[in-house]
Protein backbone atom coordinates (compact mmCIF):
# COMPACT_ATOMS: atom_id res chain seq x y z
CA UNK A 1 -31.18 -54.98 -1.03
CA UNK A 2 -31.54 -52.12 1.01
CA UNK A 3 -28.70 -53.80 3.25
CA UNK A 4 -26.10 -54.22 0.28
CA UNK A 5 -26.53 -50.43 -0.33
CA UNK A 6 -25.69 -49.97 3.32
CA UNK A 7 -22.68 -52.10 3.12
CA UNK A 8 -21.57 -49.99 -0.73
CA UNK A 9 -22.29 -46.26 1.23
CA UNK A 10 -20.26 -47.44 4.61
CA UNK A 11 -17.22 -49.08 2.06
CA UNK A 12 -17.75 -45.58 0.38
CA UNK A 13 -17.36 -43.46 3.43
CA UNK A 14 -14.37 -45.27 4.20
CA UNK A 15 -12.65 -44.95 1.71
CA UNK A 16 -13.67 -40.85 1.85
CA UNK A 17 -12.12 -40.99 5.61
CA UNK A 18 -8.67 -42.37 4.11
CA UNK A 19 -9.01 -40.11 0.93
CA UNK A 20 -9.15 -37.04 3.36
CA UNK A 21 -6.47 -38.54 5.85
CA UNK A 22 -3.79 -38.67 2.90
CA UNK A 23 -4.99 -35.23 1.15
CA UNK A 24 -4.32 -33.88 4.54
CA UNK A 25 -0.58 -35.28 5.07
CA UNK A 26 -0.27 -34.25 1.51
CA UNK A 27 -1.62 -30.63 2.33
CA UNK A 28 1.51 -31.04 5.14
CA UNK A 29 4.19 -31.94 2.77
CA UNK A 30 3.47 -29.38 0.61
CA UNK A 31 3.51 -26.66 3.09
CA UNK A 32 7.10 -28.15 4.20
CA UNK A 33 7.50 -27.89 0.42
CA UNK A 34 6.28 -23.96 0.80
CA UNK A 35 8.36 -22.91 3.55
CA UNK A 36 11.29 -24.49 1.93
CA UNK A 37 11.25 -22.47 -1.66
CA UNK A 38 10.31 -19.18 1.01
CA UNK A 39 13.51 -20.44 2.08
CA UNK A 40 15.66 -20.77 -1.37
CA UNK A 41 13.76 -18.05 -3.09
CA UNK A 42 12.09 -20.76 -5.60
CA UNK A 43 8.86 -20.03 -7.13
CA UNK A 44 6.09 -21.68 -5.64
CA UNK A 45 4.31 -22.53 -8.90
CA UNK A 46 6.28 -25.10 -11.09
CA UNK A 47 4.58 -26.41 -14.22
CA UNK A 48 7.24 -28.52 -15.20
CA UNK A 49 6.25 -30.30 -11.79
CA UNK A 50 2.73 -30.53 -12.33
CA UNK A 51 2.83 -31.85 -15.96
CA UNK A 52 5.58 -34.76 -14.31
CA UNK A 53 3.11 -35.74 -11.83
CA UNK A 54 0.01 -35.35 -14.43
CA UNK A 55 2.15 -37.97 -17.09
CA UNK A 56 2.53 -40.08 -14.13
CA UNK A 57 -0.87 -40.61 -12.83
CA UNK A 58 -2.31 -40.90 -16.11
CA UNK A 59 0.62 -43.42 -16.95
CA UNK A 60 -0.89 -45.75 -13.96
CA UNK A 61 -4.57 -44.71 -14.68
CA UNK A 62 -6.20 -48.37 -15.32
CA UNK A 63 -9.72 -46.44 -15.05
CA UNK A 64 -13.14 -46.61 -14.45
CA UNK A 65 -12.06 -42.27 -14.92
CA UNK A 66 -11.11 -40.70 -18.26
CA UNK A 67 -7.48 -39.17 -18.45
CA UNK A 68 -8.76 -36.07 -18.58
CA UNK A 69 -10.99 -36.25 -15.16
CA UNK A 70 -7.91 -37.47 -13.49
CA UNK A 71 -6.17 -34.35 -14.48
CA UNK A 72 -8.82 -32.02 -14.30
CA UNK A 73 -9.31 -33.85 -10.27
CA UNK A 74 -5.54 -33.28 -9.88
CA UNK A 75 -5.52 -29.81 -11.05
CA UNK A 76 -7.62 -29.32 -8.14
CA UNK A 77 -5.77 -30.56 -5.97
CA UNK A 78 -2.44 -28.30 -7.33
CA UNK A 79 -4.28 -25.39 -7.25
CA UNK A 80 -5.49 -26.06 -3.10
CA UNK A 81 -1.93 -26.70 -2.68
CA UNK A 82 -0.51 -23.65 -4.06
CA UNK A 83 -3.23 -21.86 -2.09
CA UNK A 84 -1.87 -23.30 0.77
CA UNK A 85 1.37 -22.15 0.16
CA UNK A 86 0.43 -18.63 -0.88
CA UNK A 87 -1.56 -18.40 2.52
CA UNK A 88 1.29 -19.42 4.34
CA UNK A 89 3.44 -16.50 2.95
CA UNK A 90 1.01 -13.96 3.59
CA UNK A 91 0.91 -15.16 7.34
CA UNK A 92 4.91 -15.14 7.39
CA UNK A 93 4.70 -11.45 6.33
CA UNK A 94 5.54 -8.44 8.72
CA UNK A 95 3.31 -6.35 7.81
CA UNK A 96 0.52 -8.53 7.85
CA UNK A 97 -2.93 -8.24 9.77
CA UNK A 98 -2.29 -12.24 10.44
CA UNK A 99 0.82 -11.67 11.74
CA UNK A 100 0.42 -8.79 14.06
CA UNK A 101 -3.74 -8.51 14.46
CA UNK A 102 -3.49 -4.82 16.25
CA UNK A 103 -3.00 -1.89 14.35
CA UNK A 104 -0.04 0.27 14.21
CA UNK A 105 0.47 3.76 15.04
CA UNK A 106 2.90 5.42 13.52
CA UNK A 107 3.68 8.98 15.62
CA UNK A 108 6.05 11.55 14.50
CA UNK A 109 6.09 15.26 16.27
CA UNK A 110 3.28 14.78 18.05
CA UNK A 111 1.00 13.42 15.06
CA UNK A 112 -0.81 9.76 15.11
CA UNK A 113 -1.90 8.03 12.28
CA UNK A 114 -3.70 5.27 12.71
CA UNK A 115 -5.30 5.69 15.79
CA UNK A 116 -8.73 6.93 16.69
CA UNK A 117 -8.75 10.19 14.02
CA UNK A 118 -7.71 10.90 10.83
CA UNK A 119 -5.40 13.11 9.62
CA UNK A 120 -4.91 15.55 7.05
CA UNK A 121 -1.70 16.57 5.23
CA UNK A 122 -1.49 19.55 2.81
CA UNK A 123 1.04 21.67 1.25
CA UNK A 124 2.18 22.44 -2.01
CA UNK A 125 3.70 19.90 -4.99
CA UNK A 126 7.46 21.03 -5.23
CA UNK A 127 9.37 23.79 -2.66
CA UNK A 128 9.77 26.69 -4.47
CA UNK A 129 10.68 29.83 -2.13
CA UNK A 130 10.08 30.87 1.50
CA UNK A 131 7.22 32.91 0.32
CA UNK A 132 5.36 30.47 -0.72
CA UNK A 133 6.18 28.25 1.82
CA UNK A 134 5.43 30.65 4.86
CA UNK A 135 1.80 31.34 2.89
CA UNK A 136 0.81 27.38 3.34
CA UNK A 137 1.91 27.38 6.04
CA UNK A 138 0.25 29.88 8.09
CA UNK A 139 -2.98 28.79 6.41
CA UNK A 140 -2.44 25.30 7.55
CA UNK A 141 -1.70 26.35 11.03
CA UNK A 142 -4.95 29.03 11.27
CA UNK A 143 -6.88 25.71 10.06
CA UNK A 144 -5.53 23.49 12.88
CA UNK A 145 -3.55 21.11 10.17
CA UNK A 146 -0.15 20.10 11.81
CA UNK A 147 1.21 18.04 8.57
CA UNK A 148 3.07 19.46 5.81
CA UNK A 149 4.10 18.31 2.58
CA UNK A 150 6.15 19.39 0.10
CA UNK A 151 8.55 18.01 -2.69
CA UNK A 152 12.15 18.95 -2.58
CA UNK A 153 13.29 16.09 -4.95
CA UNK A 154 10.87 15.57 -7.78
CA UNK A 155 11.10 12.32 -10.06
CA UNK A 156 9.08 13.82 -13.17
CA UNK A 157 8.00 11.86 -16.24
CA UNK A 158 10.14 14.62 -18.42
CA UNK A 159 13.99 15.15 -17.79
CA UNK A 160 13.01 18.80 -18.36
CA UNK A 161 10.28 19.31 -15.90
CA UNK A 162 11.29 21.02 -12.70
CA UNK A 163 13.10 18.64 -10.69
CA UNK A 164 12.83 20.33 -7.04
CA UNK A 165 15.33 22.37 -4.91
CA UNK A 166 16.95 19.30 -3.98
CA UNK A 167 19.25 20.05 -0.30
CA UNK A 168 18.24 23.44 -0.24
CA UNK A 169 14.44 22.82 -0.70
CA UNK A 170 14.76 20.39 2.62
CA UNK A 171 15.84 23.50 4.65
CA UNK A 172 13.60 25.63 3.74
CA UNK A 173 10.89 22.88 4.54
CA UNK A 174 12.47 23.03 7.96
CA UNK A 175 13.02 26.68 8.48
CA UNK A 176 9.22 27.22 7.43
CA UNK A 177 7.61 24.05 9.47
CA UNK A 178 9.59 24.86 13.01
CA UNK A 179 8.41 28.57 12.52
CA UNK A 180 4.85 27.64 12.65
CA UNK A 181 5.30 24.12 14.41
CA UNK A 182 4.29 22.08 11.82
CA UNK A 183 5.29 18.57 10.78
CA UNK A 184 6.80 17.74 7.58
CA UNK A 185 6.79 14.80 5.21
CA UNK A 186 9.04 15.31 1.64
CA UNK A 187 10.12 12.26 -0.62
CA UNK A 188 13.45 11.17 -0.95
CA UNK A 189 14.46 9.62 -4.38
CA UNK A 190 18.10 8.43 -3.04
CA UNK A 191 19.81 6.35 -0.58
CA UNK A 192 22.31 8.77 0.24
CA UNK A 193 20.22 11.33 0.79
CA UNK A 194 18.08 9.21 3.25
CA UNK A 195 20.71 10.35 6.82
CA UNK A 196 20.56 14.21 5.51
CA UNK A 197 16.65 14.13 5.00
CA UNK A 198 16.15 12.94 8.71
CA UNK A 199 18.14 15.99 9.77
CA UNK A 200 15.16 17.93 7.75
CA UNK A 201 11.90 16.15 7.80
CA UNK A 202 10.07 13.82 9.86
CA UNK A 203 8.17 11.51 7.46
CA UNK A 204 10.53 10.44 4.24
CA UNK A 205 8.06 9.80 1.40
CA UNK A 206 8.84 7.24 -1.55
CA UNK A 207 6.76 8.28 -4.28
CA UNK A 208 4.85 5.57 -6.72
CA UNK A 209 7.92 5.64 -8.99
CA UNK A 210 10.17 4.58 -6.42
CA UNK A 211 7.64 2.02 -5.12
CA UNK A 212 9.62 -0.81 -6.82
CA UNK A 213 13.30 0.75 -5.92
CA UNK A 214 14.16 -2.31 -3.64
CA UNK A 215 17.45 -0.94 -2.60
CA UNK A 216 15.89 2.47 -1.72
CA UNK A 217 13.53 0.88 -0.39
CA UNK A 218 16.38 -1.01 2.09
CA UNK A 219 17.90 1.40 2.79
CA UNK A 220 14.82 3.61 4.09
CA UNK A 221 13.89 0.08 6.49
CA UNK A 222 17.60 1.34 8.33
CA UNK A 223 16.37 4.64 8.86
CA UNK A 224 14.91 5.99 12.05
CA UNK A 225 11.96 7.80 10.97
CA UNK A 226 8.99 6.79 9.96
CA UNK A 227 7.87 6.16 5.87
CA UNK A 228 4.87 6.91 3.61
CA UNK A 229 4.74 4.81 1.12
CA UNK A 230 2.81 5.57 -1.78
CA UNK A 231 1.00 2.80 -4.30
CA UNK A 232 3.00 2.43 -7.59
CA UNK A 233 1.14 3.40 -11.29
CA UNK A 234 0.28 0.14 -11.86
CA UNK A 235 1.06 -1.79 -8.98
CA UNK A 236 -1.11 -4.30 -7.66
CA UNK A 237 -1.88 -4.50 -4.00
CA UNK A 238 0.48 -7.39 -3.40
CA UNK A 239 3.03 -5.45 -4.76
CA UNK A 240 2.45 -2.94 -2.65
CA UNK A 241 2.14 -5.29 0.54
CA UNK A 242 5.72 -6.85 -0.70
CA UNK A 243 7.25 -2.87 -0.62
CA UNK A 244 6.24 -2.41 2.71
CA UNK A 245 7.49 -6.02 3.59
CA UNK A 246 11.18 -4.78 2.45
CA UNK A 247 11.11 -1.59 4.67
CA UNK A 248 9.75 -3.88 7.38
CA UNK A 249 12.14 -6.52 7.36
CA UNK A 250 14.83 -4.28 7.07
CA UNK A 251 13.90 -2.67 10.89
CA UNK A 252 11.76 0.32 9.93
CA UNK A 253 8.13 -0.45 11.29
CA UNK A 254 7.07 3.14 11.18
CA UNK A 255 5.47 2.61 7.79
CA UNK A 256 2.28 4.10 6.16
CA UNK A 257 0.17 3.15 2.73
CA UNK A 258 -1.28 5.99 0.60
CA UNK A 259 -2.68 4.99 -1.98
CA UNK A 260 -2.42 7.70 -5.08
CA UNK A 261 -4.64 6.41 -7.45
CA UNK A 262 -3.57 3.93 -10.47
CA UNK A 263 -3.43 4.06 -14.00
CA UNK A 264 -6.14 2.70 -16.26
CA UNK A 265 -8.11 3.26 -19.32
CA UNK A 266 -9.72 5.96 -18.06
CA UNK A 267 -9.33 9.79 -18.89
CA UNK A 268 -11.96 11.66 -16.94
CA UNK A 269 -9.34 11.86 -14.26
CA UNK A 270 -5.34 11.88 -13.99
CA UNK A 271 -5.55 8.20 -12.40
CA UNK A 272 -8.05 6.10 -10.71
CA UNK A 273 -8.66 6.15 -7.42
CA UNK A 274 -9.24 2.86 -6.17
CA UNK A 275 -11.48 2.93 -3.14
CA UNK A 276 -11.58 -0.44 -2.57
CA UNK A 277 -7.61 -0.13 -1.43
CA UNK A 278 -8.36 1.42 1.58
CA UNK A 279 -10.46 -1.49 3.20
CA UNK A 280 -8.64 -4.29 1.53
CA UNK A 281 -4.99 -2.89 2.95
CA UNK A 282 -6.83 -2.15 5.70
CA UNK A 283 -8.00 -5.85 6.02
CA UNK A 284 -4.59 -7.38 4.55
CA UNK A 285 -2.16 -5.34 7.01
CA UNK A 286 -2.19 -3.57 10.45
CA UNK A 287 -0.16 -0.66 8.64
CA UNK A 288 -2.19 3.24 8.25
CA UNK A 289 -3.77 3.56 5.24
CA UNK A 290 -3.91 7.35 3.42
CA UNK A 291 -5.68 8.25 0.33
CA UNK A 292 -3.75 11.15 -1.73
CA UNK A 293 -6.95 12.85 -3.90
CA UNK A 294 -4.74 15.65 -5.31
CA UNK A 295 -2.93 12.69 -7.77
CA UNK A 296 -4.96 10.04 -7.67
CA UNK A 297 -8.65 12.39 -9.29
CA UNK A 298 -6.37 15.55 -10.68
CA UNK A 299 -9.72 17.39 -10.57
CA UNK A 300 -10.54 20.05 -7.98
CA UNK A 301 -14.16 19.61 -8.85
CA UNK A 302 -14.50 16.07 -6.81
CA UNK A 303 -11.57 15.80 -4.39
CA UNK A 304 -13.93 16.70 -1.46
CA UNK A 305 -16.39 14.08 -2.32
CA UNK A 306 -13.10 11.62 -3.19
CA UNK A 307 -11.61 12.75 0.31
CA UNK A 308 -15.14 11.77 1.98
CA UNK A 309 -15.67 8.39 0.52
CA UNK A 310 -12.00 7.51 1.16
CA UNK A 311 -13.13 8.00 4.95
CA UNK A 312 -15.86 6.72 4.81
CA UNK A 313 -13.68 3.33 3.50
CA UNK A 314 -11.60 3.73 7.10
CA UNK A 315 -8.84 5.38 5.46
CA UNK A 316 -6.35 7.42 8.42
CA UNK A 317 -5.92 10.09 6.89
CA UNK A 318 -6.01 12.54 3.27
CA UNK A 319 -3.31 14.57 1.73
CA UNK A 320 -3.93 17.42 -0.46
CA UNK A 321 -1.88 19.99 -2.54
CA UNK A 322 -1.92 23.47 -1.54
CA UNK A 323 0.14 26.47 -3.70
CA UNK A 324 -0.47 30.20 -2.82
CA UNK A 325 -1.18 30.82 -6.31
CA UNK A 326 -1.55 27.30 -8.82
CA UNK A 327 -1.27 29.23 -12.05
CA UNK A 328 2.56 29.89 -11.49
CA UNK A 329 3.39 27.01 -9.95
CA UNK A 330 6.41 24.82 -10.99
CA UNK A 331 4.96 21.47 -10.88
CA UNK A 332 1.12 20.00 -11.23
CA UNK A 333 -0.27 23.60 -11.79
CA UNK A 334 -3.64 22.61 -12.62
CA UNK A 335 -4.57 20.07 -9.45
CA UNK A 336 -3.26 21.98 -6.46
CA UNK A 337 -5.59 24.26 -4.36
CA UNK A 338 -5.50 27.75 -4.02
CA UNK A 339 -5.58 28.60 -0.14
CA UNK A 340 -9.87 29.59 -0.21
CA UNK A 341 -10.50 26.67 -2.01
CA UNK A 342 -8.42 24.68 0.24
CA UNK A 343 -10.40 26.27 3.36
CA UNK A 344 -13.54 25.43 1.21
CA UNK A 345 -12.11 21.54 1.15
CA UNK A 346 -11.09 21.33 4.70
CA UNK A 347 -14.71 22.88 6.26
CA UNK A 348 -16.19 20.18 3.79
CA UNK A 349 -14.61 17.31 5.24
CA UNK A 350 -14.82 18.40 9.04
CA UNK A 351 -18.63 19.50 8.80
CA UNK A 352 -18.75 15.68 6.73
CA UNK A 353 -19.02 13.87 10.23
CA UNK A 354 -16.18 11.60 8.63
CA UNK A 355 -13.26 13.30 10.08
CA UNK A 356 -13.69 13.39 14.15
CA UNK A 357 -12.69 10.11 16.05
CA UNK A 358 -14.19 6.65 15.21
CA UNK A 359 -15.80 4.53 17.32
């Protein structure tokens, strides 16, 4: 008896060895099948597929299993498959930790990100006049902060917001930053403004409503200077891997991820910062990773301790808003710093431990 059970177990294994032998040159023809759609621009999943495939088998099923095993066994199997695919892509992608395993630097006027400290970037929402300009930035330079933002062009949810000083804005940005040696980062919201701005600034900045502006987007992966890229409202963190993946393929590799906080159900603060970005880009892509906790919390109250845990999560580097006076500013009034309480952030996040270089 015992020896008939034997023989059942080794006719069992067997057939296991063949079952894995043609699940594996099926695994093969479906990533042929993968890198072909990459190739054509066909979606990967295809139900009307599946359901021809699923009639099929259960067409020739002659049992001992029930219709519905064979399809719920199948459905297995599609789903592996598709899996396979998807993992292909994400290998195939430019910007991703698979395909390059080292991280990138990006360097611009002297500045790293990504290497072996973080960095911080402050300055005020939208350019309003030299005054205010030359106030940031002579506190930024007494505090030993070398990046400076501020928004020339401003994409706002109303048409009658303040919109930015546009061209003008730009050279005042300049005018300000190579008086006190400081380097600059504004966002562009056009392609045709992209060849002026590099005359300007040194990091171009596409703002979460431009994240999904594919031709801007293009055209930026042409330029010759290197790109923060922030996280759209609702984008998901493929989506914002794909973004990248268009500057990158277009020739720009100087890219950076900030993520700016998403929107959700929740009101305590303007969006929610999601935390877990930082390690999961981090993980996903070799690209720097930033964490903006002006727009992302809205609340002066807990951007130091947002700033901390966001590098304490391996993020390269924070940016901050900074206005000489926040009551009269033009834009985001009630979420930028004044300049003590931005010398009150910055001593809290150098005496945090977080901010020096990382082993």
């Amino acid at each position: 008896m015992n020896e008939t059970l034997e023989q059942l177990r080794a006719g069992v294994d067997e057939i296991d060895s063949q079952l894995l032998e043609l699940l594996s040159k099926r695994a093969e023809l479906v990533h042929q099948i993968g890198q072909v759609k990459e190739s054509q621009g066909v979606p990967k999943f295809e139900p009307e597929r599946e359901k021809e495939i699923l009639d099929r088998i259960t067409a020739l099923n002659k049992g001992p299993f029930s219709d519905s095993t064979l399809k719920h066994l199948f459905k297995e199997i599609f789903k592996a498959s598709l899996n396979i695919q998807q993992e292909d892509h994400k290998r195939q992608l430019l910007v991703s930790r698979k395909k390059r395993p080292e991280d990138t630097i990006v360097t611009f006027k002297g500045v790293e990100v990504g290497g072996p400290s973080p960095i911080l970037v402050a300055g005020p929402c939208s350019i309003e006049s030299r005054e205010q300009l030359r106030t940031v930035a002579k506190a930024l330079k007494d505090s030993g902060v070398t990046v400076m933002r501020g928004g020339a062009f401003k994409p706002r949810t109303s048409p009658y917001d303040f919109q930015g000083m546009g061209l003008d804005g730009l050279k005042l940005l300049k005018e300000v930053a190579d008086e006190f040696g400081l380097a600059t980062i504004s966002e562009i919201v056009h392609p045709s403004h992209i060849d002026i701005a590099a005359d300007y600034i040194d990091v171009i900045q596409i703002g979460a409503r431009n994240m999904h502006n594919f031709e801007l987007l293009k055209e930026v992966g042409g330029a010759k200077i290197p790109v923060l890229l922030k996280r759209g409202l609702s984008a998901t963190l493929d989506e914002f891997i794909h973004a990248a993946e268009y500057i990158m393929v277009s020739g720009n590799e100087q890219i950076m991820l900030i993520e700016r906080g998403i929107r959700t159900y929740e009101k305590a603060t303007r969006n929610t910062l999601d935390i877990s970005a930082v390690p999961l880009l981090k993980q996903e892509t070799h690209l720097p990773v930033m964490v903006d906790v002006t727009h992302s919390t809205g609340r002066k109250d807990i951007m130091l301790p947002c700033a901390k845990a966001a590098l304490a999560a391996g993020a390269d580097g924070i940016m901050i808003e900074v206005h000489p006076d926040p009551q009269t500013a033009l834009s985001d009034a009630g979420q930028q710093l004044d300049i003590p309480q931005f010398g009150a952030f910055w001593d809290g996040l150098k005496n945090s431990g977080l901010f020096g270089p990382r082993s």
